[in-house]
N, C-alpha and C. Protein backbone atom coordinates (compact mmCIF):
# COMPACT_ATOMS: atom_id res chain seq x y z
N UNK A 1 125.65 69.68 93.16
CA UNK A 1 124.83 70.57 92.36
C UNK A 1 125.30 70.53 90.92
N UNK A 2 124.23 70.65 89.76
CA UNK A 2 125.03 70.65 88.79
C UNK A 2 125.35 72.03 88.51
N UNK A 3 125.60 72.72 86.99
CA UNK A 3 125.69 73.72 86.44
C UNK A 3 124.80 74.66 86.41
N UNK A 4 123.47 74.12 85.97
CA UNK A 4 122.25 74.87 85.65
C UNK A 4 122.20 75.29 87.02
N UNK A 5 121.97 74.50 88.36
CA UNK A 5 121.80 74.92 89.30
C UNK A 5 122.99 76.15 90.11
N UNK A 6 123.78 75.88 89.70
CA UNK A 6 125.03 76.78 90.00
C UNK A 6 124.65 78.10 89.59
N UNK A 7 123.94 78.37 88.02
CA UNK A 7 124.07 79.43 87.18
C UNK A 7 122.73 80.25 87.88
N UNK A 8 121.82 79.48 88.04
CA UNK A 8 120.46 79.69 88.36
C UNK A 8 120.72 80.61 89.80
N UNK A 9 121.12 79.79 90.80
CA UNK A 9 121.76 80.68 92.22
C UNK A 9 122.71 81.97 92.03
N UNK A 10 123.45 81.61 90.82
CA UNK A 10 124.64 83.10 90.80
C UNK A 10 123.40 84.15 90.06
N UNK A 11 122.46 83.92 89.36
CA UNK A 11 121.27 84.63 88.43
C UNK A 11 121.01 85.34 90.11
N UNK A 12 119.66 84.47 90.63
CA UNK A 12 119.54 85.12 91.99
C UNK A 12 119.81 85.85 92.71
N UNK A 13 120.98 85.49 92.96
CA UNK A 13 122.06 86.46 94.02
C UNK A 13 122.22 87.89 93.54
N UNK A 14 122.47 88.19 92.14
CA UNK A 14 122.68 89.32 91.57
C UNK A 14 121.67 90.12 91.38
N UNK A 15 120.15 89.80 91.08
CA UNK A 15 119.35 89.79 91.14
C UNK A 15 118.70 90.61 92.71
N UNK A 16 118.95 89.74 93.87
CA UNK A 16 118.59 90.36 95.12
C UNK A 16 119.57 91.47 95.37
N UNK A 17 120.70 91.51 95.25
CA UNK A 17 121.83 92.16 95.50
C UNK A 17 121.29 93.83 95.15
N UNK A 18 120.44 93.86 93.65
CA UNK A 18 120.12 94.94 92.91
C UNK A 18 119.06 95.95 93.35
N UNK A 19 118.47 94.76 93.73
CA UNK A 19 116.73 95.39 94.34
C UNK A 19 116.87 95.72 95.72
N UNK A 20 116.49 97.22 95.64
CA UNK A 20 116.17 97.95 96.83
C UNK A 20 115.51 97.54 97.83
N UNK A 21 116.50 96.75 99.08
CA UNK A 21 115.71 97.05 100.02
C UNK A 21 114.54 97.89 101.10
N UNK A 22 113.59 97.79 100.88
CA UNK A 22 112.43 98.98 101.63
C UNK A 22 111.92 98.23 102.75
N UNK A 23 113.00 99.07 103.87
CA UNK A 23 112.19 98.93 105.25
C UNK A 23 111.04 100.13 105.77
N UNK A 24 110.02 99.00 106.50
CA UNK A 24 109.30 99.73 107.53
C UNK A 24 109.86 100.01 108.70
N UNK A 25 108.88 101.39 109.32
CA UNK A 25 109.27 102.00 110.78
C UNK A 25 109.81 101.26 111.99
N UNK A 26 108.98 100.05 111.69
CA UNK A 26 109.20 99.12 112.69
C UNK A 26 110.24 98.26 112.49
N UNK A 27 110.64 97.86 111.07
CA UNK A 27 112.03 97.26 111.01
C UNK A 27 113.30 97.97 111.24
N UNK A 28 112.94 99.42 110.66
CA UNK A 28 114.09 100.43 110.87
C UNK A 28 114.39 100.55 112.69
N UNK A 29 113.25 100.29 113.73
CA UNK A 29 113.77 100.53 114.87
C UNK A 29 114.44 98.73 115.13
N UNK A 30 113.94 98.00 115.14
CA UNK A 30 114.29 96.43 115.27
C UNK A 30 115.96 96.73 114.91
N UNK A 31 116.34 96.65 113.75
CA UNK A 31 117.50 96.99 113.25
C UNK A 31 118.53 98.34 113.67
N UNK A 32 118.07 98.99 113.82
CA UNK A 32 119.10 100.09 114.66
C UNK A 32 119.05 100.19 115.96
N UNK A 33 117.68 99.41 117.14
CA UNK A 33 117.94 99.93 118.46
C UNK A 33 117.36 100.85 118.93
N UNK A 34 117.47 102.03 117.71
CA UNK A 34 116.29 103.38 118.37
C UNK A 34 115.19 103.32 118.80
N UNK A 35 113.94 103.78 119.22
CA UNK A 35 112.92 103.90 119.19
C UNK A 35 111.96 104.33 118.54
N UNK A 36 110.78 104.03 118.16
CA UNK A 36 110.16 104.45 116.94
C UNK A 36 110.10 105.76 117.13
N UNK A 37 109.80 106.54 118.21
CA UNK A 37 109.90 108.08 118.01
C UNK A 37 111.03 109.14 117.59
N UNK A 38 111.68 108.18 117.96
CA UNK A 38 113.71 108.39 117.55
C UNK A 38 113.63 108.33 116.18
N UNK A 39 113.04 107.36 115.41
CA UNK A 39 112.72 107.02 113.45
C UNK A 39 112.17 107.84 112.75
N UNK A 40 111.05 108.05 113.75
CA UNK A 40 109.94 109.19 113.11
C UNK A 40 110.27 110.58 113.12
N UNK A 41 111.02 111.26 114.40
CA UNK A 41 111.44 112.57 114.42
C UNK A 41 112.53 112.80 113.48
N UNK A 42 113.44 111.12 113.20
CA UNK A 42 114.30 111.66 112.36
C UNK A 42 114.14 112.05 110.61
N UNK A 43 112.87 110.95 110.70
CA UNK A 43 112.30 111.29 109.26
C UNK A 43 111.72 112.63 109.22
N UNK A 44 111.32 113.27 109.99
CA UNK A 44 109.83 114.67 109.83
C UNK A 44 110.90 115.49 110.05
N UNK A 45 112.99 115.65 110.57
CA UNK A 45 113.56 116.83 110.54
C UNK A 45 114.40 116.47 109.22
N UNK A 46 113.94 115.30 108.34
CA UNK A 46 114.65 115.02 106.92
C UNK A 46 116.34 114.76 107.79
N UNK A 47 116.23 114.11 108.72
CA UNK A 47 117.75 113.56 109.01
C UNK A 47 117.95 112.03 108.26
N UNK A 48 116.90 111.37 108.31
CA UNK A 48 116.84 110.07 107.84
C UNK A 48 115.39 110.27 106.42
N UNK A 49 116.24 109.73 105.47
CA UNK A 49 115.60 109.74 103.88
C UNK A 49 114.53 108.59 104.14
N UNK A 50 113.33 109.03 103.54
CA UNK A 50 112.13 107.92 103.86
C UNK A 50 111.36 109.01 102.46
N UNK A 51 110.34 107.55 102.15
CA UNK A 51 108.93 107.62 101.32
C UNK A 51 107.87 107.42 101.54
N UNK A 52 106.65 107.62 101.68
CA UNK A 52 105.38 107.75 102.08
C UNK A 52 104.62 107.04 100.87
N UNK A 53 104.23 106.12 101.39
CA UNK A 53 103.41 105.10 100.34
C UNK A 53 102.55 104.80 101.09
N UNK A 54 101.86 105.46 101.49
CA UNK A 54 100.82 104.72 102.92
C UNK A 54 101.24 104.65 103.72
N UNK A 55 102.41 104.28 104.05
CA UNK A 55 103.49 104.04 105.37
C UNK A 55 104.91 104.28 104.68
N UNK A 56 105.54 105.11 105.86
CA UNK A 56 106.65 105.73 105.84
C UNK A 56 108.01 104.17 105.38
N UNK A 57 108.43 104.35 104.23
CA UNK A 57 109.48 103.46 103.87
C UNK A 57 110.75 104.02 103.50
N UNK A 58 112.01 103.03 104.24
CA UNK A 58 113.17 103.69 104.56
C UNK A 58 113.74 102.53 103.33
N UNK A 59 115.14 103.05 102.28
CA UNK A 59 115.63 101.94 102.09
C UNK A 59 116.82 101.58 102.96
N UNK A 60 117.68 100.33 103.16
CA UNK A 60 118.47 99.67 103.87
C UNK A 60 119.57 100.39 103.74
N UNK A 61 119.81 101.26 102.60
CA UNK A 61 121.08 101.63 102.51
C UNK A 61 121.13 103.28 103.55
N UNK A 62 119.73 103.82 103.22
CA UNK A 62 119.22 105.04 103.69
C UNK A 62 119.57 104.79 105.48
N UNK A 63 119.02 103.95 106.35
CA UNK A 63 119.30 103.51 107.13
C UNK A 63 120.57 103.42 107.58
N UNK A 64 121.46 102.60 107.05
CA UNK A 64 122.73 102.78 107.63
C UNK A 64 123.53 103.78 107.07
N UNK A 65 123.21 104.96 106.07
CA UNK A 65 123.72 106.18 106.42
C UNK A 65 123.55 106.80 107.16
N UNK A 66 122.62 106.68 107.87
CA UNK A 66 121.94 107.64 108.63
C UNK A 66 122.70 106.88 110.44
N UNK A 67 122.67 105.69 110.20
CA UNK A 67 123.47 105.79 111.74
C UNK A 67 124.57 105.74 111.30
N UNK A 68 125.49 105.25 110.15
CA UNK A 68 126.64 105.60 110.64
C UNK A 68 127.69 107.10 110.24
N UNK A 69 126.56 108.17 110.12
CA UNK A 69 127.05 109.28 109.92
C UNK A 69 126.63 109.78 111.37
């Protein structure tokens, strides 16, 4: 690889690293195991942080506070 390409990938990386992951209901159960009614009750008693954009969106970090608290 040369340089440019080196600089271009480290650009990237920092780049994705920054931007908020936003999962859906259905990724949030895929990824933790629960069940979607397990996701949803936890969003509607505000145990698990979510946004309503048409569909209920969790970010990645929101998620794993929420299971590993």
């Amino acid at each position: 690889m040369n340089t440019n390409t080196l600089i271009i990938d480290q650009i990237k990386s920092i780049i994705e690293d920054n931007i908020p992951r936003w999962l859906s209901v259905r990724d949030c159960v895929r990824i933790s195991g629960l069940s979607e009614s397990s996701i949803r009750r936890a969003i509607k008693e505000k145990r698990l942080r979510a946004n309503k954009k048409g569909k209920w969106l969790v970010k990645a970090s929101w998620l794993e506070e929420y299971l590993t608290s």
